[in-house]
PDB file of N, CA and C in Angstrom:
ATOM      1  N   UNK A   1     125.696 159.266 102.292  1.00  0.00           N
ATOM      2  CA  UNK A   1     124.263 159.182 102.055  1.00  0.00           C
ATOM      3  C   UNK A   1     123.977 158.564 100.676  1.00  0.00           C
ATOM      4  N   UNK A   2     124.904 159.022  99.945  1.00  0.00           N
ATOM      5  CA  UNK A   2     124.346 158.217  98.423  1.00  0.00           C
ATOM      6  C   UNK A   2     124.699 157.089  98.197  1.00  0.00           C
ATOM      7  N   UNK A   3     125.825 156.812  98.985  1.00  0.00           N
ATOM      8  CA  UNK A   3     126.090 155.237  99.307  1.00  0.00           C
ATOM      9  C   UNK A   3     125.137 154.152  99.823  1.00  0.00           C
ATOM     10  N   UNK A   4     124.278 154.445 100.488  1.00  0.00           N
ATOM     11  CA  UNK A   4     123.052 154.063 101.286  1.00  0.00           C
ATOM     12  C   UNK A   4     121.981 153.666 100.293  1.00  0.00           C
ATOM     13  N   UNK A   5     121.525 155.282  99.402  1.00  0.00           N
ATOM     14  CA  UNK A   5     120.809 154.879  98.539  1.00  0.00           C
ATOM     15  C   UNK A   5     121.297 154.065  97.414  1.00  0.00           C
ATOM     16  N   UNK A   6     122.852 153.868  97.574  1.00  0.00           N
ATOM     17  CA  UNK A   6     122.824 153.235  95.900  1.00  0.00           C
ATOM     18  C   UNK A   6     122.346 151.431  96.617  1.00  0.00           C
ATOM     19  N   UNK A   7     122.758 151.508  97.748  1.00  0.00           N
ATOM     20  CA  UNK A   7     122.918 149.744  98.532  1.00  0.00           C
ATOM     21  C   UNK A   7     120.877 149.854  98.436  1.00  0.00           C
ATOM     22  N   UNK A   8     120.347 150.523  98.698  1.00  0.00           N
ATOM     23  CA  UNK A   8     118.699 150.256  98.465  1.00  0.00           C
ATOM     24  C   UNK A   8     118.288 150.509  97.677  1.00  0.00           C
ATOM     25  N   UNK A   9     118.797 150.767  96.360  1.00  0.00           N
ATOM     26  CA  UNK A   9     118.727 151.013  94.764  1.00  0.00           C
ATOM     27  C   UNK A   9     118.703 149.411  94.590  1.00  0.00           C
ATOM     28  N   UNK A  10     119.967 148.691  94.666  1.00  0.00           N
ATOM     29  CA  UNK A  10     120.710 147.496  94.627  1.00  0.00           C
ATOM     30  C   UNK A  10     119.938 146.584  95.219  1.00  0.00           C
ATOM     31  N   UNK A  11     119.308 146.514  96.351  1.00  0.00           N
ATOM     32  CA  UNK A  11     118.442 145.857  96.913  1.00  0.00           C
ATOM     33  C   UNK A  11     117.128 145.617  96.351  1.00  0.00           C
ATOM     34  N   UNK A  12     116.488 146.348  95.793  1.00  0.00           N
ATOM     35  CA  UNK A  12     115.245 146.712  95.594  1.00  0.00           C
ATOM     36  C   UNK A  12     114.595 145.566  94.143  1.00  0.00           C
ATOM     37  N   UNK A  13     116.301 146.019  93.105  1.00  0.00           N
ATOM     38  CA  UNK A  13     116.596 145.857  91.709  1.00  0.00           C
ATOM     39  C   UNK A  13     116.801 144.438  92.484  1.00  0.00           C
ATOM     40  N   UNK A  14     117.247 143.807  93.215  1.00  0.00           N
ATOM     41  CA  UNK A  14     117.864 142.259  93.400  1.00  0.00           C
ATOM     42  C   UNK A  14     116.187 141.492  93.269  1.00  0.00           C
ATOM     43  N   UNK A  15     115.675 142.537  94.683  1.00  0.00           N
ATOM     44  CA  UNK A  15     114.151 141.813  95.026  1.00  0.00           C
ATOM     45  C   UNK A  15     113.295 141.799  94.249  1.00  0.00           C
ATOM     46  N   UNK A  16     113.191 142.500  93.353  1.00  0.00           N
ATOM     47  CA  UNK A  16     112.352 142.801  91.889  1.00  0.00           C
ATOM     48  C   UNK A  16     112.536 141.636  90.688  1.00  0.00           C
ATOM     49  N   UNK A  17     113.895 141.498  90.809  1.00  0.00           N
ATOM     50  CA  UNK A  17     114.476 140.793  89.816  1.00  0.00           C
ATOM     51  C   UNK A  17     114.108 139.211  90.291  1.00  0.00           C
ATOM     52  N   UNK A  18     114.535 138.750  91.876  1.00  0.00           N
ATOM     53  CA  UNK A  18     114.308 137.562  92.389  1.00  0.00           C
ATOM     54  C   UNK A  18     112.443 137.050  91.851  1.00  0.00           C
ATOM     55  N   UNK A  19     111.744 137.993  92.359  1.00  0.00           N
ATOM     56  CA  UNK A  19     110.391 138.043  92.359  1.00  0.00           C
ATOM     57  C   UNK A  19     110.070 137.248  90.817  1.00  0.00           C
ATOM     58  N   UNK A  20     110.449 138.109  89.991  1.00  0.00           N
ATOM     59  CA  UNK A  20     110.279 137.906  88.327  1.00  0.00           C
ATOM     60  C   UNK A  20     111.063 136.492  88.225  1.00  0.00           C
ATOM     61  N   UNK A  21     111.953 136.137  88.951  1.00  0.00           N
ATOM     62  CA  UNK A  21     112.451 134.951  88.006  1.00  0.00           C
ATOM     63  C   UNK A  21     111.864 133.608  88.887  1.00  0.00           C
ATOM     64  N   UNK A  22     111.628 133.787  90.177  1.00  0.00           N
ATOM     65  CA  UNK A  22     111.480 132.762  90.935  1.00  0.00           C
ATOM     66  C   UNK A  22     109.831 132.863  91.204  1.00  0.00           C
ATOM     67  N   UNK A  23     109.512 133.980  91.163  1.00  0.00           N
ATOM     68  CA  UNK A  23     107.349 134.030  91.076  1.00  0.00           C
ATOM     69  C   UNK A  23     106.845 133.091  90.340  1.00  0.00           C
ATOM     70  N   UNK A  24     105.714 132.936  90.323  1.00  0.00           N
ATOM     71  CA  UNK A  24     104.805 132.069  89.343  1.00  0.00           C
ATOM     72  C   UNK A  24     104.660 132.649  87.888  1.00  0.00           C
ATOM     73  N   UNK A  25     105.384 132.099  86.955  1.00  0.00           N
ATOM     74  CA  UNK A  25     105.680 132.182  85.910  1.00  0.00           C
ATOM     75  C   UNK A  25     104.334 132.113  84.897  1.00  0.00           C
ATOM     76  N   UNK A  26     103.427 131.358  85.387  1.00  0.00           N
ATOM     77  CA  UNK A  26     101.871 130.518  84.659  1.00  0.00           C
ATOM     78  C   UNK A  26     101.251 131.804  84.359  1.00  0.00           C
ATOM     79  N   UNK A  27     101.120 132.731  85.315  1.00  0.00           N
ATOM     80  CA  UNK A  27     100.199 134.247  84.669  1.00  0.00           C
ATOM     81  C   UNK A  27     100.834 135.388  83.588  1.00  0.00           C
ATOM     82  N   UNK A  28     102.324 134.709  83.282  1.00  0.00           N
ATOM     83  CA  UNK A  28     102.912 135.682  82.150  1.00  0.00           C
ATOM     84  C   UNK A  28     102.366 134.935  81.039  1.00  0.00           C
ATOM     85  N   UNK A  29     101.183 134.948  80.029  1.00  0.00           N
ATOM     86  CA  UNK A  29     101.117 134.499  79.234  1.00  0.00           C
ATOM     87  C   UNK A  29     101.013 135.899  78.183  1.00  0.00           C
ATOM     88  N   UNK A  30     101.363 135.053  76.469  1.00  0.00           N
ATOM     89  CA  UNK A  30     101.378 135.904  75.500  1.00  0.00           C
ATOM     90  C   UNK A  30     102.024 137.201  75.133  1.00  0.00           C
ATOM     91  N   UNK A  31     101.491 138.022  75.384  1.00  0.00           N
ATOM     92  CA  UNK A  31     102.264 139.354  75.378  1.00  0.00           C
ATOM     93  C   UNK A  31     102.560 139.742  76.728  1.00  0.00           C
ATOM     94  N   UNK A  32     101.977 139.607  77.731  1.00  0.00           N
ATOM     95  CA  UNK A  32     102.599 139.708  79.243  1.00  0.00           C
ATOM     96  C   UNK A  32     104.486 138.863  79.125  1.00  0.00           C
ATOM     97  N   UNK A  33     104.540 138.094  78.471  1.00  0.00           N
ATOM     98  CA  UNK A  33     105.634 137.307  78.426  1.00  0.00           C
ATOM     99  C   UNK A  33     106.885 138.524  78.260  1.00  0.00           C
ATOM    100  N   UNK A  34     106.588 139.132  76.925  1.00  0.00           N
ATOM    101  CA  UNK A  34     107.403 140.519  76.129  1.00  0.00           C
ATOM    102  C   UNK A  34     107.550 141.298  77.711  1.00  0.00           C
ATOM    103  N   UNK A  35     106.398 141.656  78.168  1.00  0.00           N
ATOM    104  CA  UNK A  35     106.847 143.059  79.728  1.00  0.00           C
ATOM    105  C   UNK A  35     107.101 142.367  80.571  1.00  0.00           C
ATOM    106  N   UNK A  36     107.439 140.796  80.846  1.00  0.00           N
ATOM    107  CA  UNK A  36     108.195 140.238  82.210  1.00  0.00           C
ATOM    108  C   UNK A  36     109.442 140.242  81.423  1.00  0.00           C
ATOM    109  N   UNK A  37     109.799 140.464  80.330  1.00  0.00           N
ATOM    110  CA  UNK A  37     111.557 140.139  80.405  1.00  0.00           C
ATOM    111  C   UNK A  37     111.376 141.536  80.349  1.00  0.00           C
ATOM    112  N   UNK A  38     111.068 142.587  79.418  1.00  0.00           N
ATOM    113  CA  UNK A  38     111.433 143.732  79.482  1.00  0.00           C
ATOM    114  C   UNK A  38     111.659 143.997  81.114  1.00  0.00           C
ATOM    115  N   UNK A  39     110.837 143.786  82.172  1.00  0.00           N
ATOM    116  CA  UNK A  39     110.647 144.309  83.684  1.00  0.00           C
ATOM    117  C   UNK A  39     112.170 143.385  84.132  1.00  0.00           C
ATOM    118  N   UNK A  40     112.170 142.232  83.432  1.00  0.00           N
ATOM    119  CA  UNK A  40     113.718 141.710  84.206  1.00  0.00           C
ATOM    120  C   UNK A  40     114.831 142.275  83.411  1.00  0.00           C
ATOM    121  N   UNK A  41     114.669 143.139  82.354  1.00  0.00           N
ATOM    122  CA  UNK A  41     116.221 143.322  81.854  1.00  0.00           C
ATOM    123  C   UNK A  41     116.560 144.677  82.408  1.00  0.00           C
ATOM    124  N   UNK A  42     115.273 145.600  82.862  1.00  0.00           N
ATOM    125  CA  UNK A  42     115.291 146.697  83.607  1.00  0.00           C
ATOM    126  C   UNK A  42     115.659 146.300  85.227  1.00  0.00           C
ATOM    127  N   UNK A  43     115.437 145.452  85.019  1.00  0.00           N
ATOM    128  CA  UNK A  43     115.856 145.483  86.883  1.00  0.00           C
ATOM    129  C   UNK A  43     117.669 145.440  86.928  1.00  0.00           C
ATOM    130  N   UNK A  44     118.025 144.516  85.597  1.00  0.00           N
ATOM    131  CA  UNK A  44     119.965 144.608  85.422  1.00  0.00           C
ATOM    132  C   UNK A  44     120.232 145.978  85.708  1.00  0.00           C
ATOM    133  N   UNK A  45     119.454 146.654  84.908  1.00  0.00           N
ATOM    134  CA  UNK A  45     119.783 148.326  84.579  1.00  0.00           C
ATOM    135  C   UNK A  45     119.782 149.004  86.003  1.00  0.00           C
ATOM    136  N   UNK A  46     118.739 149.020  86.868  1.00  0.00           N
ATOM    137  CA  UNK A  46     118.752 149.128  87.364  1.00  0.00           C
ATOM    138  C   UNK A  46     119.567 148.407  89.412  1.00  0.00           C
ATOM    139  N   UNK A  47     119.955 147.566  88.880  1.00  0.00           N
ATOM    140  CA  UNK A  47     121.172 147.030  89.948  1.00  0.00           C
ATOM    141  C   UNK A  47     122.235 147.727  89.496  1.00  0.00           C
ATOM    142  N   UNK A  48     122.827 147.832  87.723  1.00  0.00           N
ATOM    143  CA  UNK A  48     123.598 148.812  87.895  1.00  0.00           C
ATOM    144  C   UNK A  48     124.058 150.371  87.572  1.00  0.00           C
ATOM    145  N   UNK A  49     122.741 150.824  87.566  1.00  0.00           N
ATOM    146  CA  UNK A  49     122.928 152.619  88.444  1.00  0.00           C
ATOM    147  C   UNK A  49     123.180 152.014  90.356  1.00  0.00           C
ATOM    148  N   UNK A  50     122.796 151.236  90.690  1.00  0.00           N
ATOM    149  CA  UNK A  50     122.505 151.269  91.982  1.00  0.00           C
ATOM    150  C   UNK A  50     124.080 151.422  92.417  1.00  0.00           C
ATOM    151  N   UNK A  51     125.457 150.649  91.603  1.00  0.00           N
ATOM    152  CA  UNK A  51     126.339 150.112  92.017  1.00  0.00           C
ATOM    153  C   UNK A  51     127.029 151.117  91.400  1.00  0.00           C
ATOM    154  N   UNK A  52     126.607 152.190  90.605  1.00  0.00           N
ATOM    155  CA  UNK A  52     127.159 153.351  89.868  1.00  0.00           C
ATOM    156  C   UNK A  52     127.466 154.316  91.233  1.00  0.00           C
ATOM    157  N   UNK A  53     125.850 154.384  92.176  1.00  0.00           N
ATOM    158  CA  UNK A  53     125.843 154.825  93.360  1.00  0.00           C
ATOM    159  C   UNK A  53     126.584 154.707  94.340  1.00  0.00           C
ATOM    160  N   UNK A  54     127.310 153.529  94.621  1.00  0.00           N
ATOM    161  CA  UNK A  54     127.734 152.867  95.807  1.00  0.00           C
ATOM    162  C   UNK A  54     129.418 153.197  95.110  1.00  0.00           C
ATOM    163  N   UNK A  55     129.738 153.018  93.973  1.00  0.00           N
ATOM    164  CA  UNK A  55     131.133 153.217  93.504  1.00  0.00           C
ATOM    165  C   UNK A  55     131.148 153.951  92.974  1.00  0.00           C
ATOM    166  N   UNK A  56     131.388 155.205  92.975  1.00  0.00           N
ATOM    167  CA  UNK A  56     131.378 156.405  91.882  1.00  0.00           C
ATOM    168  C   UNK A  56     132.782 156.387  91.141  1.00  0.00           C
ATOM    169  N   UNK A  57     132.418 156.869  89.467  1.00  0.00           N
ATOM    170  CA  UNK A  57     133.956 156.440  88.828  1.00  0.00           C
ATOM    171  C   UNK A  57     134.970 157.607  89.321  1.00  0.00           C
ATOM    172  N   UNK A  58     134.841 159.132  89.658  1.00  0.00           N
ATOM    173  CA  UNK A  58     135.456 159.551  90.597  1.00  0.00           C
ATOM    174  C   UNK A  58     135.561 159.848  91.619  1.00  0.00           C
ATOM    175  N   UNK A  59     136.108 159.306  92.602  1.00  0.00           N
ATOM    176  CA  UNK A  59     135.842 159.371  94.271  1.00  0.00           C
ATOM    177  C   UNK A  59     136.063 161.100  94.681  1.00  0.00           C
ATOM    178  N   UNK A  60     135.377 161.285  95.561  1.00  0.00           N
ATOM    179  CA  UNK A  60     135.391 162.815  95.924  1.00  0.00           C
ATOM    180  C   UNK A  60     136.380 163.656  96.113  1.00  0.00           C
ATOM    181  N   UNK A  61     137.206 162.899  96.731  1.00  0.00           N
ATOM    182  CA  UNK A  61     138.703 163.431  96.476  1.00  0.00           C
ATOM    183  C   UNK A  61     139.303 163.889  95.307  1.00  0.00           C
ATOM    184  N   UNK A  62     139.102 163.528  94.321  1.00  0.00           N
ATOM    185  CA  UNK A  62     139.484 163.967  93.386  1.00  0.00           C
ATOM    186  C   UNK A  62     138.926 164.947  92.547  1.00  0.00           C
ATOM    187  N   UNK A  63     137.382 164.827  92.467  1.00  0.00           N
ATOM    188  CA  UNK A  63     136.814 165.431  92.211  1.00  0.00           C
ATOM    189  C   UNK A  63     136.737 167.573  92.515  1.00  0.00           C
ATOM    190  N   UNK A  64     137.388 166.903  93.804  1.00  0.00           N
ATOM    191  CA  UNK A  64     137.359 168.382  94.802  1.00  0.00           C
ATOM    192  C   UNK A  64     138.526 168.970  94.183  1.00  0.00           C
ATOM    193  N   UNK A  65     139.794 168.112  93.929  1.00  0.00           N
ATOM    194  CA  UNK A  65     141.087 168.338  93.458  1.00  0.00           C
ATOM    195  C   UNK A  65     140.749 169.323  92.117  1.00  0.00           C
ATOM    196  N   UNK A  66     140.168 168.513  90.859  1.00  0.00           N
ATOM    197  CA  UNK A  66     140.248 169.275  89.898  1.00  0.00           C
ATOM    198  C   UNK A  66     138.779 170.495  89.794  1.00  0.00           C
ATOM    199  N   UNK A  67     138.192 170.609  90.647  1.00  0.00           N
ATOM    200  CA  UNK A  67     137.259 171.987  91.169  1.00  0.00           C
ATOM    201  C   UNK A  67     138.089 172.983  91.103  1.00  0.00           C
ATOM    202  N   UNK A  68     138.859 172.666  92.123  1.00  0.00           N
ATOM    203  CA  UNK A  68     139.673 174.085  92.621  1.00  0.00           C
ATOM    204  C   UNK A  68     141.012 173.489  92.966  1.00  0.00           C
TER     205      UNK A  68
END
């Protein structure tokens, strides 16, 4: 299940990110300019928690191992 959400975490962050770089650029003027990169450097961040999701640095197996 969290595999799922990390792949529509990942998705979301791609389509967000596509939007911002390939949208019409002409209405970011002035200080809107500053919150379209801030909104695209958050979308990186956010592709990778998504891929944090989908690959966890310890797989469950192991995890269970040093539990008990």
């Amino acid at each position: 299940m969290r595999r799922l959400l990390g792949v529509a975490v990942v998705m979301a962050g791609m389509a967000l990110a596509f939007w911002l770089v390939l949208g019409p650029s002409s209405d970011w003027e002035g200080a809107a300019r500053f919150v379209h990169f801030a909104l695209l450097l958050s979308c990186f961040l956010v592709i990778g928690g998504g891929v944090r999701l989908v690959f966890p640095e310890k797989s469950e197996d192991e995890a269970a191992e040093t539990a008990g």
